[in-house]
C-alpha atoms as a PDB file:
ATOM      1  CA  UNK A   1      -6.167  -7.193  15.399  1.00  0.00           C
ATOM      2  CA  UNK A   2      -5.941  -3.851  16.819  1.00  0.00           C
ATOM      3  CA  UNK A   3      -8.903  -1.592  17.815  1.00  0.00           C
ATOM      4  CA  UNK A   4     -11.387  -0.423  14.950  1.00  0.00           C
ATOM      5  CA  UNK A   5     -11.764   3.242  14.330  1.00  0.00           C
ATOM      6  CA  UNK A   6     -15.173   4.989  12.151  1.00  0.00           C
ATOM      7  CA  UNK A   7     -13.282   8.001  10.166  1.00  0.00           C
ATOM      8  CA  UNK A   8     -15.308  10.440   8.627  1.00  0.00           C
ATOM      9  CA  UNK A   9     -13.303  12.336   5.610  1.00  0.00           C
ATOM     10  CA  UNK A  10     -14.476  14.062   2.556  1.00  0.00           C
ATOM     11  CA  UNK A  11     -13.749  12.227  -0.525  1.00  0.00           C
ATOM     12  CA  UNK A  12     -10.887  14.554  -1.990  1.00  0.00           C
ATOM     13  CA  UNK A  13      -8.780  13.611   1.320  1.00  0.00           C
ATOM     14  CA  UNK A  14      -9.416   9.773   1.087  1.00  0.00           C
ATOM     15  CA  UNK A  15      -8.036   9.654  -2.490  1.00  0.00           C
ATOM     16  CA  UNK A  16      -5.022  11.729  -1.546  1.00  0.00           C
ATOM     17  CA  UNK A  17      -4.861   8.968   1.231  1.00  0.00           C
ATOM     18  CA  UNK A  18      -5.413   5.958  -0.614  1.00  0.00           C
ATOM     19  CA  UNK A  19      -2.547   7.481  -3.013  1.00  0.00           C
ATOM     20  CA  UNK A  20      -0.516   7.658  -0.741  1.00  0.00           C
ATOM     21  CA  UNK A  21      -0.739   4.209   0.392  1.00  0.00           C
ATOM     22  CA  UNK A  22      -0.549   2.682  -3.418  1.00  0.00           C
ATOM     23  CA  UNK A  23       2.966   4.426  -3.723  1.00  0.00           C
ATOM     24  CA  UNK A  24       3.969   2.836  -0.364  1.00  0.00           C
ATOM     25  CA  UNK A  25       2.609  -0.273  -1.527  1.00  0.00           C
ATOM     26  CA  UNK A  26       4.652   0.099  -4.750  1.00  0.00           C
ATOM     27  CA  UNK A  27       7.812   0.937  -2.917  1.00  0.00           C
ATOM     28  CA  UNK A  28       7.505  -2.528  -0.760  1.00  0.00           C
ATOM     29  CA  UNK A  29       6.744  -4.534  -4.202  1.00  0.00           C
ATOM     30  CA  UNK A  30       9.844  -2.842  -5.641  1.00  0.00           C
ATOM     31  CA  UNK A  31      12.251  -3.329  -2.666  1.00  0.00           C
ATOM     32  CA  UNK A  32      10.682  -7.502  -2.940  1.00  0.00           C
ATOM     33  CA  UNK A  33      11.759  -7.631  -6.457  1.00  0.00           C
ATOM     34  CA  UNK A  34      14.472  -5.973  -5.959  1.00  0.00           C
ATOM     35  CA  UNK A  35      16.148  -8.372  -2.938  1.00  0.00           C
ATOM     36  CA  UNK A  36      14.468 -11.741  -5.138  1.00  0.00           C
ATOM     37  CA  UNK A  37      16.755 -10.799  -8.523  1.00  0.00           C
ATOM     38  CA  UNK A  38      19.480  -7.742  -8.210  1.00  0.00           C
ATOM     39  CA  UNK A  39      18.114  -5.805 -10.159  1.00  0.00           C
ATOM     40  CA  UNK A  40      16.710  -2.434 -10.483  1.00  0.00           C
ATOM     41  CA  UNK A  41      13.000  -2.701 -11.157  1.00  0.00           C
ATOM     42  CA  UNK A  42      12.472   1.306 -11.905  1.00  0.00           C
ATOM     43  CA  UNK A  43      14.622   3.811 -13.418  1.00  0.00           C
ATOM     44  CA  UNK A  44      14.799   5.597 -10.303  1.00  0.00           C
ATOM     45  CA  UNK A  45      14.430   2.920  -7.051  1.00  0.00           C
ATOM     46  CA  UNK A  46      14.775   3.605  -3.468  1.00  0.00           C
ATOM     47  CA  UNK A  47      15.111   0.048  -1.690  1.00  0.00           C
ATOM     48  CA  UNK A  48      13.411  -0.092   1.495  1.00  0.00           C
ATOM     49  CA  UNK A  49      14.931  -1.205   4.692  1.00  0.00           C
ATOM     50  CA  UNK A  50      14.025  -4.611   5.482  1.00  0.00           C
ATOM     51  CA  UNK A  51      15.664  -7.869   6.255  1.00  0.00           C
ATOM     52  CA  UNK A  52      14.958  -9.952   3.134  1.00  0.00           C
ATOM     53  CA  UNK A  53      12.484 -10.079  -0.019  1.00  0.00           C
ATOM     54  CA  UNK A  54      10.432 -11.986   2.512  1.00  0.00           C
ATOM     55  CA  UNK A  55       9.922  -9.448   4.552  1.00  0.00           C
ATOM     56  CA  UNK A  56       9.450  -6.692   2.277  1.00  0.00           C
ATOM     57  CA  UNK A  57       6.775  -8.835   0.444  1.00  0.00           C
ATOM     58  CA  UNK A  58       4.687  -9.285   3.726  1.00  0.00           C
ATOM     59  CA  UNK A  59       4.513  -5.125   4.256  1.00  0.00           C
ATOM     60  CA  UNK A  60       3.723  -4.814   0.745  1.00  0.00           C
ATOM     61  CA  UNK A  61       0.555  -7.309   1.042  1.00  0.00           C
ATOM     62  CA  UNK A  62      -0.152  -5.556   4.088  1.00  0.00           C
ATOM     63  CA  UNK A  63      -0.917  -2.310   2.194  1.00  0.00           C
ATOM     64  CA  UNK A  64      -2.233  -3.836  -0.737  1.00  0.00           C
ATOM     65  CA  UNK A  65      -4.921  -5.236   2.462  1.00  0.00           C
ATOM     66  CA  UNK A  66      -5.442  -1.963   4.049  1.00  0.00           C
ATOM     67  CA  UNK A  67      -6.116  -0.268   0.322  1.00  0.00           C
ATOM     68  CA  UNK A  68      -8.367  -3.569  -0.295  1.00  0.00           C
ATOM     69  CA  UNK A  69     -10.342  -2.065   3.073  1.00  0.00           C
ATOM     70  CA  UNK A  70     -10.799   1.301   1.921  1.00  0.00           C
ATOM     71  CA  UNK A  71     -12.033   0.585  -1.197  1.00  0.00           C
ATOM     72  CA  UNK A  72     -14.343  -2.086  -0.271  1.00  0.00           C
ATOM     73  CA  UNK A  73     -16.042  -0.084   2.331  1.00  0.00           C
ATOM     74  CA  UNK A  74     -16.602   3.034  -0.196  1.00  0.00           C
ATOM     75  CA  UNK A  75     -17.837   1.218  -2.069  1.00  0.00           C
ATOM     76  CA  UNK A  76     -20.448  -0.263   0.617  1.00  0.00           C
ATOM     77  CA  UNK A  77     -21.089   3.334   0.664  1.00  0.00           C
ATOM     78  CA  UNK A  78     -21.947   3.992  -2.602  1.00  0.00           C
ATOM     79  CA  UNK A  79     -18.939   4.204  -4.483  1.00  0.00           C
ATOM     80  CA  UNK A  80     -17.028   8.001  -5.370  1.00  0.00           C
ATOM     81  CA  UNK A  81     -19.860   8.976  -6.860  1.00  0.00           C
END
């Protein structure tokens, strides 16, 4: 594990961050699918470059983790209200 950073950032920001990371998230998910059955999950797909479903499944966990993060710690904080 890498070194831990404290961020401070308004609440607005973090929500325009944590979307950000959900659609990145989704992408991964859809590129997994995707590689595991040939076919086109969304209308409109962009596959991701990766090596295998495998692959593209581990980087999708590992944003589904890093959004797990953020939301557990706001809501240590007190939630969005």
């Amino acid at each position: 594990m890498g070194k831990t950073f404290r961020i401070t950032i308004d609440s607005f920001d973090l929500g325009q961050i944590l979307d950000g990371l959900r659609v990145r998230a989704e992408s991964w998910h859809n590129t997994a699918k995707y590689l595991e059955s040939g076919e086109s999950p969304e209308d409109f797909f962009v596959c991701e470059e990766c090596r295998d479903a495998e692959e593209a499944t581990q980087i999708a966990d590992h944003y589904d983790k890093i959004i797990s993060a953020i939301q557990r710690q706001v809501e240590q904080q007190g939630g969005w209200a």
